[in-house]
Protein backbone atom coordinates (compact mmCIF):
# COMPACT_ATOMS: atom_id res chain seq x y z
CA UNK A 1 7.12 -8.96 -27.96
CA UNK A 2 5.12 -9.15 -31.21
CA UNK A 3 2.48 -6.44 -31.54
CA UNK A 4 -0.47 -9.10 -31.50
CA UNK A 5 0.45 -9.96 -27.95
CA UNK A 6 0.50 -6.13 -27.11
CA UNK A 7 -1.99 -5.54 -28.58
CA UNK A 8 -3.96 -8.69 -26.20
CA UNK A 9 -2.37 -7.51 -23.17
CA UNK A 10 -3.75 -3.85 -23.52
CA UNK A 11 -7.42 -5.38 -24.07
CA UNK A 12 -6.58 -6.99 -21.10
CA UNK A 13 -5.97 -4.32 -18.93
CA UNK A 14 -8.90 -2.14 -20.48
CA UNK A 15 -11.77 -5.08 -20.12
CA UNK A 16 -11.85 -4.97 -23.46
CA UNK A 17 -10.51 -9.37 -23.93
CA UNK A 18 -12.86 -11.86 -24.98
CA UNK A 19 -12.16 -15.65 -24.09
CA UNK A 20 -10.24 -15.61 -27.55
CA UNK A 21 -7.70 -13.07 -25.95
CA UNK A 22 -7.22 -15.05 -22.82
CA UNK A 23 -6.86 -18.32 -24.33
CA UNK A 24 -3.78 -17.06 -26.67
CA UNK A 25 -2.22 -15.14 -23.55
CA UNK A 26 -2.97 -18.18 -21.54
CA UNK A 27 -0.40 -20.43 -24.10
CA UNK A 28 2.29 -17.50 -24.65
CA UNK A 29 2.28 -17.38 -21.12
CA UNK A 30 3.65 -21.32 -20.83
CA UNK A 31 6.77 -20.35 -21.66
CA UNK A 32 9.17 -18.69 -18.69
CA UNK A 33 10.73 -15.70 -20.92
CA UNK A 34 6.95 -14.76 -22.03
CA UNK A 35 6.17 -14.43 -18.48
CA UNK A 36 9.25 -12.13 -17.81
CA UNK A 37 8.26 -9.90 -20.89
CA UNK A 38 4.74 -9.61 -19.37
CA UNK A 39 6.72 -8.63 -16.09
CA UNK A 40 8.96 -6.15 -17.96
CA UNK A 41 5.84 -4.89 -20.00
CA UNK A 42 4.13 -4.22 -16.97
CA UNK A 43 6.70 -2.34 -14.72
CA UNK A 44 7.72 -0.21 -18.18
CA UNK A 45 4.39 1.18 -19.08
CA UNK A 46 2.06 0.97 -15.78
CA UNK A 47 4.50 1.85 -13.09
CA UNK A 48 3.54 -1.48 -11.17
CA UNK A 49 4.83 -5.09 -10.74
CA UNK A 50 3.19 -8.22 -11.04
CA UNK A 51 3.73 -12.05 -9.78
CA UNK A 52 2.13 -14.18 -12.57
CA UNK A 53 0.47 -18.01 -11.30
CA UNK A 54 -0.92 -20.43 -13.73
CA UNK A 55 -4.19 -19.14 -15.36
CA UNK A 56 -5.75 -22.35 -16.51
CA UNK A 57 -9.49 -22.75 -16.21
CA UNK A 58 -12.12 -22.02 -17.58
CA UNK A 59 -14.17 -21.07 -13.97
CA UNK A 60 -11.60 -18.94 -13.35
CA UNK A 61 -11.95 -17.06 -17.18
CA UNK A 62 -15.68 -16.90 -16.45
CA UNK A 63 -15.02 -15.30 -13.28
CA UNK A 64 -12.88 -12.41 -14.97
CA UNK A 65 -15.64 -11.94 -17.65
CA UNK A 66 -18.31 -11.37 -15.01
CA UNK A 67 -16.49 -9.58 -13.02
CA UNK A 68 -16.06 -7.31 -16.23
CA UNK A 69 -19.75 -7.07 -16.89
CA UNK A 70 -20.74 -6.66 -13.66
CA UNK A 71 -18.37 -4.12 -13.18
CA UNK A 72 -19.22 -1.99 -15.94
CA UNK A 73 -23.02 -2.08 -15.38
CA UNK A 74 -21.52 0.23 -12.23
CA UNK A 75 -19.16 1.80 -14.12
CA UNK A 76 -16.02 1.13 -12.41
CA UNK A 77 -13.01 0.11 -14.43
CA UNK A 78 -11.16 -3.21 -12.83
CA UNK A 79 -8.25 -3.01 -15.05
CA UNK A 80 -6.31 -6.36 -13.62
CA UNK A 81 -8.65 -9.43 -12.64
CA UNK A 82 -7.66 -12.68 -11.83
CA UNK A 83 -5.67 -13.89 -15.41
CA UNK A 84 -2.86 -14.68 -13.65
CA UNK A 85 -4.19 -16.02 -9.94
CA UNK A 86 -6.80 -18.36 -8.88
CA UNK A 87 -10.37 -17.34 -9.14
CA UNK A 88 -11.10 -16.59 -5.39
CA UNK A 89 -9.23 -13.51 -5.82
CA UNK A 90 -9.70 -9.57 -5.66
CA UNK A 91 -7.62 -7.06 -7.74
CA UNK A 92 -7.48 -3.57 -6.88
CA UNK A 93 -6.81 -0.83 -9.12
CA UNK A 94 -4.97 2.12 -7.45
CA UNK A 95 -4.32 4.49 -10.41
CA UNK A 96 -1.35 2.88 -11.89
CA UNK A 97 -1.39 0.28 -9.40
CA UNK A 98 -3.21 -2.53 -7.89
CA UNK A 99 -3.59 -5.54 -5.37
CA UNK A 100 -3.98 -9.16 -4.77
CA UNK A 101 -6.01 -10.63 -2.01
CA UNK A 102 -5.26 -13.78 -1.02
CA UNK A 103 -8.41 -15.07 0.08
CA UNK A 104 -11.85 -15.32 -0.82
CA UNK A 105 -13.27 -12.16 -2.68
CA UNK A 106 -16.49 -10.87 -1.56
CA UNK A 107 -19.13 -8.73 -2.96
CA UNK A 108 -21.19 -6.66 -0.75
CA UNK A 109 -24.65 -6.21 -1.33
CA UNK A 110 -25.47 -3.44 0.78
CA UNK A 111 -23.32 0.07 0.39
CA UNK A 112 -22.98 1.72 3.01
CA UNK A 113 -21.66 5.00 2.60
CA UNK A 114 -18.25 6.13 4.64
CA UNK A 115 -18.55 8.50 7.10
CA UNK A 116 -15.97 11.59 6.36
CA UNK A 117 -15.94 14.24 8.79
CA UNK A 118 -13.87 17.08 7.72
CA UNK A 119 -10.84 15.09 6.40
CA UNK A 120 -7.38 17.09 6.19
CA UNK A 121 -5.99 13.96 5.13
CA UNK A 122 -3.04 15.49 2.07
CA UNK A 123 -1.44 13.76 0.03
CA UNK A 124 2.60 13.38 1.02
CA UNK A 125 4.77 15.87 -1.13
CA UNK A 126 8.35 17.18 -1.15
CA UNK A 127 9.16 19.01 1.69
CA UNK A 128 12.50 18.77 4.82
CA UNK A 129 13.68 20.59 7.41
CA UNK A 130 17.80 21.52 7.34
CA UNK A 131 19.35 22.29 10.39
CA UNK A 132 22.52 23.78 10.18
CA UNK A 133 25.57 23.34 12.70
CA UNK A 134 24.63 26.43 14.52
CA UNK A 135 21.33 25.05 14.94
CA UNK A 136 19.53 27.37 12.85
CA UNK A 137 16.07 25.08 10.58
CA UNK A 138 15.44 25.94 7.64
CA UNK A 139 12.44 24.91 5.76
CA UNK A 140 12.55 23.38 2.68
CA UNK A 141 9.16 23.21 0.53
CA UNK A 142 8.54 22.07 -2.87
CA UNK A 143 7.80 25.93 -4.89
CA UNK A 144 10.64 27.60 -3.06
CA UNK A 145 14.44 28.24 -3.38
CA UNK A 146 16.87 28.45 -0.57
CA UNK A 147 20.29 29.55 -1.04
CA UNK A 148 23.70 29.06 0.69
CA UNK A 149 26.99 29.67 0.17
CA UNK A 150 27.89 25.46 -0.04
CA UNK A 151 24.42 24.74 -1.48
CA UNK A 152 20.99 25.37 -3.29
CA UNK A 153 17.40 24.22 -3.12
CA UNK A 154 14.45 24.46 -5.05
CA UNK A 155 12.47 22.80 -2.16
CA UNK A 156 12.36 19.17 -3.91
CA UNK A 157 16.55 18.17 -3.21
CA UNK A 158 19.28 20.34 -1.91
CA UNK A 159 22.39 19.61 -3.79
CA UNK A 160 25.79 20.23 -1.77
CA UNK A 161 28.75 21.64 -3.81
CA UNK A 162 31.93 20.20 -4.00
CA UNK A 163 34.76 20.95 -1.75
CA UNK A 164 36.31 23.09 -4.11
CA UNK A 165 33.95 25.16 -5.20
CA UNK A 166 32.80 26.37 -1.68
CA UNK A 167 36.02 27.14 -0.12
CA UNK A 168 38.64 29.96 -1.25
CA UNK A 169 42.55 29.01 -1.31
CA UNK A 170 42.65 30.60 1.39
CA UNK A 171 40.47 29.31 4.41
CA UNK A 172 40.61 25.81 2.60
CA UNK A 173 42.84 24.16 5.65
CA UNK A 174 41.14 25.96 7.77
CA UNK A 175 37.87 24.48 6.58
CA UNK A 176 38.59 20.98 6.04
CA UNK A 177 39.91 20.58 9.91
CA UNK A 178 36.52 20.73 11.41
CA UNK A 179 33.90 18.96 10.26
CA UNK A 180 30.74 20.67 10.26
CA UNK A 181 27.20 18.55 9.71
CA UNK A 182 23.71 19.73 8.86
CA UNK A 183 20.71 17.16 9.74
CA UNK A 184 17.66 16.98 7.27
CA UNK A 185 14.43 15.63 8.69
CA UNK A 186 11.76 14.62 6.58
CA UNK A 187 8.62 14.98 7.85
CA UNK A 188 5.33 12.63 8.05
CA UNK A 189 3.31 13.45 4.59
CA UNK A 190 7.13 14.14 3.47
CA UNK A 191 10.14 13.33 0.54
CA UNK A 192 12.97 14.41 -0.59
CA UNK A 193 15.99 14.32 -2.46
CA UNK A 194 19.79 15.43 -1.80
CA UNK A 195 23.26 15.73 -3.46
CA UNK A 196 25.89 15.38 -0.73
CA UNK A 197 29.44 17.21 -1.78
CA UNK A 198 30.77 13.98 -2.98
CA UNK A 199 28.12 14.16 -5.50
CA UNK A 200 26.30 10.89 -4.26
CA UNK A 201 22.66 11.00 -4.71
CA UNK A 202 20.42 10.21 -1.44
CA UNK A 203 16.33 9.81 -1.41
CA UNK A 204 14.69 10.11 1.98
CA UNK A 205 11.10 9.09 2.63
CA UNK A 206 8.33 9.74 5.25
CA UNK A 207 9.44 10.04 8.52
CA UNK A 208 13.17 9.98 8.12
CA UNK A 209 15.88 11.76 9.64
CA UNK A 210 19.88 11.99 8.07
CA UNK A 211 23.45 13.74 9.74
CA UNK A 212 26.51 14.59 7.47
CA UNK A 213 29.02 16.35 6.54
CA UNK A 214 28.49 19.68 4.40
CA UNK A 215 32.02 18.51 2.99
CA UNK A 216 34.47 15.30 2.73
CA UNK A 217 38.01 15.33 2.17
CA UNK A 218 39.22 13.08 -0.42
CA UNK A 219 41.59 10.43 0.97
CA UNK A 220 39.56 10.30 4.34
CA UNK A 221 36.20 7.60 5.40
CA UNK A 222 32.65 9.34 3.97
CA UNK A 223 30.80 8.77 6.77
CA UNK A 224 26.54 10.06 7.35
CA UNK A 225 24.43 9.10 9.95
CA UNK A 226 20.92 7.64 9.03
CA UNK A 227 19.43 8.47 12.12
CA UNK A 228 16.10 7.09 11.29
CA UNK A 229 13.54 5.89 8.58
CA UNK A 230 14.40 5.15 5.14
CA UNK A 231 16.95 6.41 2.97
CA UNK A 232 18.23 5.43 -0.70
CA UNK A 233 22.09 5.68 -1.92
CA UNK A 234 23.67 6.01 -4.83
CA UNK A 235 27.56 6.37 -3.72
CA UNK A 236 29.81 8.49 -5.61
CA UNK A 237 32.66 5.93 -6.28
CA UNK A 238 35.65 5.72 -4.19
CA UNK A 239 37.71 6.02 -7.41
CA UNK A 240 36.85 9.52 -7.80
CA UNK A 241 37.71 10.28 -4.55
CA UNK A 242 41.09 9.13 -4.09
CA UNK A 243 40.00 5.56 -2.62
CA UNK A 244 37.79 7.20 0.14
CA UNK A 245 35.37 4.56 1.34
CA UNK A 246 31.51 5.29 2.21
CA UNK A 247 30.23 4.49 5.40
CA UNK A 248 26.51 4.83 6.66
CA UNK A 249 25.85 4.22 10.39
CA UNK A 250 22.62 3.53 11.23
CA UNK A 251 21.89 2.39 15.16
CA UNK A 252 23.19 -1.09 15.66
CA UNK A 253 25.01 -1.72 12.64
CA UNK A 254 27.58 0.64 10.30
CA UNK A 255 26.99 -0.28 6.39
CA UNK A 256 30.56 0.32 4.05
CA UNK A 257 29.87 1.01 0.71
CA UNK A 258 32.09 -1.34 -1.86
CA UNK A 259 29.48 -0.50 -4.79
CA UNK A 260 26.98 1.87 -5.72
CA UNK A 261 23.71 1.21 -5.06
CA UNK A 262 21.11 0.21 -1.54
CA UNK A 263 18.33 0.79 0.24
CA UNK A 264 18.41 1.27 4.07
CA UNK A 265 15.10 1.20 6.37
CA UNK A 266 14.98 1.21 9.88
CA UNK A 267 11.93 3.21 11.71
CA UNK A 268 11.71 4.43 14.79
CA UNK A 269 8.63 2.15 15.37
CA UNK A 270 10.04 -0.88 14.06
CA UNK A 271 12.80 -3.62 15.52
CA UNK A 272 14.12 -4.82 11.96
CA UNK A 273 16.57 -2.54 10.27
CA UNK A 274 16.65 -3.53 6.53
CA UNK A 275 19.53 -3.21 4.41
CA UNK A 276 18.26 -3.98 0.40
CA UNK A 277 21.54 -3.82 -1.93
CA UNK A 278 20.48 -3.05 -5.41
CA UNK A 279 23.85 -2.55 -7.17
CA UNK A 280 27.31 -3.22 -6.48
CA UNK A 281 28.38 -4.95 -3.06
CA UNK A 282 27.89 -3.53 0.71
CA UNK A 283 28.95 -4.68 3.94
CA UNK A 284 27.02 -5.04 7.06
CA UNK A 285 28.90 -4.96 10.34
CA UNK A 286 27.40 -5.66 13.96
CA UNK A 287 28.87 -6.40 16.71
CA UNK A 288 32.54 -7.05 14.76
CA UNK A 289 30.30 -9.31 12.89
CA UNK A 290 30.51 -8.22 8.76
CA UNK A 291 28.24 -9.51 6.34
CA UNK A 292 28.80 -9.21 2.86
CA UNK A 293 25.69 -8.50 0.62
CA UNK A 294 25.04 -9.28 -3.31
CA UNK A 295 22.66 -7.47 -5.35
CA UNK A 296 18.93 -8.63 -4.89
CA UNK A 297 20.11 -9.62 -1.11
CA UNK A 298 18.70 -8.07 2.01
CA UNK A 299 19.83 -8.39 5.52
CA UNK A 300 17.52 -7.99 8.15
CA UNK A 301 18.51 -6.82 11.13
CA UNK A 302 16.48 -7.58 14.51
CA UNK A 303 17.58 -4.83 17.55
CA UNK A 304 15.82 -6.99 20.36
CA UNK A 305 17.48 -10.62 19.54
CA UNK A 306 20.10 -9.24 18.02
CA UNK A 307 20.43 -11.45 15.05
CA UNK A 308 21.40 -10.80 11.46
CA UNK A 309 20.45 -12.60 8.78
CA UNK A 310 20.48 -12.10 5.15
CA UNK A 311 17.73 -13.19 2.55
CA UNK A 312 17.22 -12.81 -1.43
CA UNK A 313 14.05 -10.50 -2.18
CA UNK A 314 12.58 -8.96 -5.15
CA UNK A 315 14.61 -5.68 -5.28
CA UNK A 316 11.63 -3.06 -6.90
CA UNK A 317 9.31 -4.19 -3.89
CA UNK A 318 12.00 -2.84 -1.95
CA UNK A 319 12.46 0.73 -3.87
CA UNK A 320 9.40 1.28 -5.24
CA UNK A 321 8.89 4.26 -3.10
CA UNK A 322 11.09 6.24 -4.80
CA UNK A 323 10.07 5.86 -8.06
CA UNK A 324 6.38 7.03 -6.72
CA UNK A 325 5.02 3.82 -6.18
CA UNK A 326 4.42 1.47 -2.95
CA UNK A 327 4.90 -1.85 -4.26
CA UNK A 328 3.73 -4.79 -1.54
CA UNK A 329 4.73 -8.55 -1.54
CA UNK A 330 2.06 -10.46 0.78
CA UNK A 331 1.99 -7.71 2.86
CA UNK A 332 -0.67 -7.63 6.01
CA UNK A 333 -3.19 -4.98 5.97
CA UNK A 334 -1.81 -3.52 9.18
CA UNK A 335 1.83 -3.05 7.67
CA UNK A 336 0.71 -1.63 4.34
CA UNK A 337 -1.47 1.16 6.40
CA UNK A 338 1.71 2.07 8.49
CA UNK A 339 3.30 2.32 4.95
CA UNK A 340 0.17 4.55 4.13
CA UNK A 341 0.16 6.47 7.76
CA UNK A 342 3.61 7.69 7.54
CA UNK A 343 2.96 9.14 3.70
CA UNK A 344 -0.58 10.57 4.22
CA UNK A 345 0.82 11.43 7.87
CA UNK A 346 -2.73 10.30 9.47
CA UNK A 347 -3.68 7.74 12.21
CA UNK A 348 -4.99 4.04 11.67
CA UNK A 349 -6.90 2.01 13.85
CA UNK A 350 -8.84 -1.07 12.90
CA UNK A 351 -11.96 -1.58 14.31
CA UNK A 352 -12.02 -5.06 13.35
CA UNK A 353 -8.89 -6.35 14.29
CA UNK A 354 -8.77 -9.47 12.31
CA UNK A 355 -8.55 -7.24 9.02
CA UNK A 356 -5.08 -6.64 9.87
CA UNK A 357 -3.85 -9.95 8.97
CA UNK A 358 -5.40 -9.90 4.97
CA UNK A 359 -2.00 -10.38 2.97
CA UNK A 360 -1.66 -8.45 -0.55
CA UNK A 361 0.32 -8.32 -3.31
CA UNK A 362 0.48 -5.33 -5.18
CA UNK A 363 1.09 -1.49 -5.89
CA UNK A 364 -0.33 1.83 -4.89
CA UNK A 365 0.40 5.31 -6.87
CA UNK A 366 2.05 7.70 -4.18
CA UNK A 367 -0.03 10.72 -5.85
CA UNK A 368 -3.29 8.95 -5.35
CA UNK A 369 -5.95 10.78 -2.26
CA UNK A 370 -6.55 8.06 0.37
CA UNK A 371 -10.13 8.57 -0.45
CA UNK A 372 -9.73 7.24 -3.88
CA UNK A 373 -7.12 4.12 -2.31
CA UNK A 374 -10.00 3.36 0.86
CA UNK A 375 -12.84 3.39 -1.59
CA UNK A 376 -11.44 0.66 -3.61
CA UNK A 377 -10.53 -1.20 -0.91
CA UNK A 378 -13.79 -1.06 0.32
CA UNK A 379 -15.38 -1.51 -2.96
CA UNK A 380 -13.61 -5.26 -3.72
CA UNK A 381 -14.98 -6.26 -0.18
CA UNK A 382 -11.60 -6.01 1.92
CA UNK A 383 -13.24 -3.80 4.65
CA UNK A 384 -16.57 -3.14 4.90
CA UNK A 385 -16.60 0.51 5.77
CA UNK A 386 -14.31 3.15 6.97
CA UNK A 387 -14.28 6.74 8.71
CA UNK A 388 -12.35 9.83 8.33
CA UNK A 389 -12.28 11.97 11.07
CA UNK A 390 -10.31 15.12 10.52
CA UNK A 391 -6.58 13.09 10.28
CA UNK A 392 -7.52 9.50 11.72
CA UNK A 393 -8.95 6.67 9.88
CA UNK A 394 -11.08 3.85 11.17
CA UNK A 395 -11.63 0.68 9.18
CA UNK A 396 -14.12 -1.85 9.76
């Protein structure tokens, strides 16, 4: 990428473009690979991912510059308007994110202020409970350090040392004949990281619950239990571990691990389990039924039919979340607010129900207040009001 067209695309994000600016982004934009270095550009330096459409009239171009003007008379900053979609459009900025409403945008003319009633609404953070064999929890909170003989915390991951190092030469057999599992439950309003003994690398988000062993022995299956929620692997290779193969069960179906790197979600709420496979190759078995994924494939996993099937998806919509975004791909109202209930750990109800169906494409910042995220919702006309009392939300 030249620097004149970085140097266009950064007026475009700040307001700053004039109709010259658009109309040279508008014809390096004709050509596929431009479009994927806008993409790249994007995700690298603002955290956030975009779908790009034909931007190719002029109403729409005088709908971004007013929007600009009008915008900065109030002294908001839109930083992403509608260069890329049609003109009946609204783009919200969330920090180092935003969204796309398919649909008409509206403007309100009369504010109407939201009514917050002693909100306790916190923003989620890093923070688990272990439970050891014996039953004994543990709590594990970002700003403190916990301390085993096996493993170590400083309240953001525990990391699980190897075999080796935690047993002596001479309780070694004794060890490795029982297998002995600690559970780690992340909370609502709750993340967190861990280093199993194999050395592979595990993220948990909101809500999620995960059973394994505090040890493996090479030679023999790897095997944790996703109980629930969402959970992302990056297996230690069975190369290193004298052909030992990876196994994550997870309710209906048990995932093997021939490569590296996937994403599995299944709430306790939902009927879908989905497993995303980023890197390398997985297998999904159900009911003696095994389904082999590639990467950028997703199978999806229905517990009430019972029926697997497997579909391509954009991968970073998938794992946004642990990079500290929520990235959403036409996703209703009603699911991105469960996505938002589980991290700010509050209740939603909609007091007009047919807002739950508004589709959006687009990304939130995790470390944003869900003040700041229902303001600007409300601000670019997708509800019309909301209320915080204490830990529920109502939007209207």
């Amino acid at each position: 990428m030249n620097e004149n067209i970085e140097k266009k695309i950064v007026k475009f994000l700040m307001n700053a473009a004039n109709i010259d600016d658009l109309e040279v982004l508008t014809t390096w934009l004709q050509k596929k690979k431009n479009k994927q270095l806008f993409k790249d550009y994007i995700r690298t330096n603002y955290a956030m991912d975009i779908n790009i459409n034909p931007f190719d009239t002029e109403k729409a171009k005088r709908e971004y510059l007013r929007k600009i003007r009008q915008d900065k008379k109030k002294g908001h900053t839109l930083k992403i308007y509608t260069l890329f979609k049609y003109a009946a459009a609204a783009v919200l900025i969330f920090g180092l994110g935003y969204f796309y409403q398919q649909g008409v945008f509206k403007t309100s003319q009369e504010k109407v202020t939201p009514i917050i009633v002693n909100n306790k609404i916190e923003t989620g953070s890093d923070k688990a409970t272990l439970t050891l064999e014996d039953g004994l929890q543990i709590a594990l909170v970002k700003g403190t350090n916990y301390k085993a003989s096996n493993a170590t915390s400083n309240g953001e991951k525990i990391v699980y040392l190897p075999t080796e190092q935690t047993a002596t030469s001479k309780n070694k057999n004794k060890e490795t004949k029982k297998i002995v599992y600690n559970t780690l439950t992340i909370p609502r309003g709750g993340q967190f990281q861990m280093i199993l003994a194999d050395g592979t690398q595990v993220w948990l988000n909101s809500e999620s619950q995960i059973k394994y062993p505090i040890a493996f022995t090479d030679g023999k299956t790897r095997q944790v239990e996703l109980i629930y929620g969402e959970a992302y692997f990056n297996v230690s290779p069975s190369a290193a571990h004298k052909g030992s193969t990876f196994k994550v069960l997870h309710k209906l179906q048990e995932v093997t691990v021939l490569g590296t790197e996937f994403n599995i979600k299944g709430y306790k709420d939902e009927t879908t389990i989905y497993t995303t496979l980023v890197e390398g190759k997985v297998a999904v078995n159900f009911e003696n039924k095994n389904k082999v994924l590639k990467p950028s494939e997703q199978s999806n996993l229905n517990t009430l039919t019972k029926t697997l099937n497997i579909a391509k998806v954009d991968v970073y919509d998938q794992i946004s979340w642990k990079k500290g975004v929520f990235s959403f791909e036409r996703i209703p109202l009603k699911e991105i607010m469960k996505v938002l209930s589980r991290w700010y750990d509050v209740e939603v109800l909609f007091a007009n129900k047919s807002l739950e169906e508004i589709r959006f494409i687009g990304a939130l910042n995790k470390n944003q207040s869900i003040v700041s995220v229902l303001n600007d919702i409300k601000n670019y006309g997708v509800i019309d009001n909301y209320e915080i009392n204490e830990k529920r939300i109502v939007l209207r």
